[in-house]
Protein backbone atom coordinates (compact mmCIF):
# COMPACT_ATOMS: atom_id res chain seq x y z
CA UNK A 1 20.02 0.49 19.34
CA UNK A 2 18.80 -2.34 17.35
CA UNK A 3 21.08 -4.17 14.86
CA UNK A 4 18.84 -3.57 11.11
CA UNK A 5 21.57 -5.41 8.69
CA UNK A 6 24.30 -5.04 7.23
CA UNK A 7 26.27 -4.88 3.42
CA UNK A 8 26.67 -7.44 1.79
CA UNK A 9 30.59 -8.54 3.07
CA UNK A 10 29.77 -7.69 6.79
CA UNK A 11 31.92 -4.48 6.38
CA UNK A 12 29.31 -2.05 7.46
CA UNK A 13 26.69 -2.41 10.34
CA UNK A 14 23.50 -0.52 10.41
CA UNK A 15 21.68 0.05 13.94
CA UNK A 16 18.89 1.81 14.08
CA UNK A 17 16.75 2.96 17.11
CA UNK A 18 13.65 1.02 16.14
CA UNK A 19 12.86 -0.95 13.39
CA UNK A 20 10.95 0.65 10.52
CA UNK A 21 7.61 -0.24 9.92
CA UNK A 22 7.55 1.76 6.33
CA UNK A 23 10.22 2.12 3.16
CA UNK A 24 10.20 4.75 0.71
CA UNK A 25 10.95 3.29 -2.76
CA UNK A 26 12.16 5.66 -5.43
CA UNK A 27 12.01 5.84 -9.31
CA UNK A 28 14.55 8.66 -9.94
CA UNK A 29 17.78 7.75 -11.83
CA UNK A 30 20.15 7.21 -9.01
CA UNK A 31 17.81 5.20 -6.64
CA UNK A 32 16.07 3.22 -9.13
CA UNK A 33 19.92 2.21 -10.32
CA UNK A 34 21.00 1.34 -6.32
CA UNK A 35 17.42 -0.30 -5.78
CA UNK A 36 17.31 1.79 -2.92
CA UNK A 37 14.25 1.38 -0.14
CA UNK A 38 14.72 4.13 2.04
CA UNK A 39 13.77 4.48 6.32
CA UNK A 40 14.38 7.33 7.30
CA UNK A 41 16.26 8.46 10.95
CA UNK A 42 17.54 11.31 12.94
CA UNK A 43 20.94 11.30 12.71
CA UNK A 44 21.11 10.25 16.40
CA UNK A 45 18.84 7.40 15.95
CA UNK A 46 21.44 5.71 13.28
CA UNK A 47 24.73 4.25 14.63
CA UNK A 48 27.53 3.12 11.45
CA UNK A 49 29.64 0.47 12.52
CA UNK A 50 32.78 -0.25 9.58
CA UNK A 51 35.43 -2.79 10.19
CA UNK A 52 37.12 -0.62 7.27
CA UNK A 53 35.94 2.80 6.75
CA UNK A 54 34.43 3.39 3.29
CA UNK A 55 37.07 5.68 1.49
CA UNK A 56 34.73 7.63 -0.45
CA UNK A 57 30.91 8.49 -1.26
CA UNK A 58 28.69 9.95 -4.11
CA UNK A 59 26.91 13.32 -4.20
CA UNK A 60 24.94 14.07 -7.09
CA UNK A 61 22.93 16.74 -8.74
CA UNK A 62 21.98 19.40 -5.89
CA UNK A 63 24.24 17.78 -3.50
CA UNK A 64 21.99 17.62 -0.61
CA UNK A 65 23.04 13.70 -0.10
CA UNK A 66 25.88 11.70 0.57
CA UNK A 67 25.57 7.93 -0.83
CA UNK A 68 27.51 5.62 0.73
CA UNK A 69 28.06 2.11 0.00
CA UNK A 70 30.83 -0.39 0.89
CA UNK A 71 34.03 -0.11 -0.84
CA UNK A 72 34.50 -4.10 -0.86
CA UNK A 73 31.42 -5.37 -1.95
CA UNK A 74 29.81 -2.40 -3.62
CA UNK A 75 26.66 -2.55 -1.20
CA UNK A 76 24.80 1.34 -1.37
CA UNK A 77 24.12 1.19 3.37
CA UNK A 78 22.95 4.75 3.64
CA UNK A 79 22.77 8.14 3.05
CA UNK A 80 22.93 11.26 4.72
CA UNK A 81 22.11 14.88 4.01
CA UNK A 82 24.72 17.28 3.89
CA UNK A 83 25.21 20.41 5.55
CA UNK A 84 23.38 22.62 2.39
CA UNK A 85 20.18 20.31 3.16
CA UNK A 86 17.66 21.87 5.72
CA UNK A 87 16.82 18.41 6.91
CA UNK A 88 19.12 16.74 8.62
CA UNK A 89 18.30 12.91 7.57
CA UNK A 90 20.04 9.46 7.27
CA UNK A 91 18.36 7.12 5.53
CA UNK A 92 19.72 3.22 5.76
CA UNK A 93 18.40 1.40 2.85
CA UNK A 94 16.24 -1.43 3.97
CA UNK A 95 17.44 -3.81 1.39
CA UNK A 96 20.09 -4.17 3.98
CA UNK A 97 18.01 -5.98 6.15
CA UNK A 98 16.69 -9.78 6.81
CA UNK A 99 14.15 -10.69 4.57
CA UNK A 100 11.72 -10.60 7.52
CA UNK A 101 11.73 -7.20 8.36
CA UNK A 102 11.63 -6.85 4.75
CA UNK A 103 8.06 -8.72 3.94
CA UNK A 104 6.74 -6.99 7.13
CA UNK A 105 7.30 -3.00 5.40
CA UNK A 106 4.59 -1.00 4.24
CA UNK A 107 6.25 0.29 1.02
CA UNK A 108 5.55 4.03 -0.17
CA UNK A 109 6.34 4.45 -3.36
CA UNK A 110 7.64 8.44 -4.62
CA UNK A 111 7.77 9.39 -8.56
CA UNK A 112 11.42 10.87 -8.01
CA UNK A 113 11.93 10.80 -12.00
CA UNK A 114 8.88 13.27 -12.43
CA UNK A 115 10.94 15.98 -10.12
């Protein structure tokens, strides 16, 4: 694993099995509200690391997706599908990462609001 970044207070540590070389940036309401820019993982290919572990997450609308962000400094880390989604996904958002890995991203963009 390869250490990708982490929230804001240090609290939770993102490794991922290779660094991403694209980002999917998404208008709809909830990820246009975290700023969320999205690679996307196998669960297997993701490991969490919390010094405290986040007490709670948010599921919205069809409630495919847990969103999970860091109880101290309010940081949205990741998501991951739940057990009603097909596709079993996490997703660590890239705006976790050093601003290197960051400039390097080819950035798809997805009209989420239009769904």
């Amino acid at each position: 694993m390869k250490p990708f970044g982490s929230c804001h207070c240090g609290n939770i540590r993102l490794e991922v099995a290779t660094l991403p070389t694209e980002a999917t940036s998404c208008n709809c309401s909830l990820c246009r509200r975290y700023m969320g820019l999205w690679a996307y993982y196998e669960p297997g290919e993701v490991a969490i690391h919390y010094q405290n572990r986040i007490k709670s997450f948010y599921i919205w609308g069809d409630r495919d997706i847990e969103h999970h962000r860091c109880h101290n400094c309010g940081c949205v880390t990741h998501y991951i599908t739940t057990e009603k989604c097909p596709v079993k996904r996490v997703a660590v958002n890239a705006r976790m990462a050093n601003p290197e890995l960051l400039a390097r991203l080819k950035i798809r963009h997805v009209d989420g609001a239009s769904f």
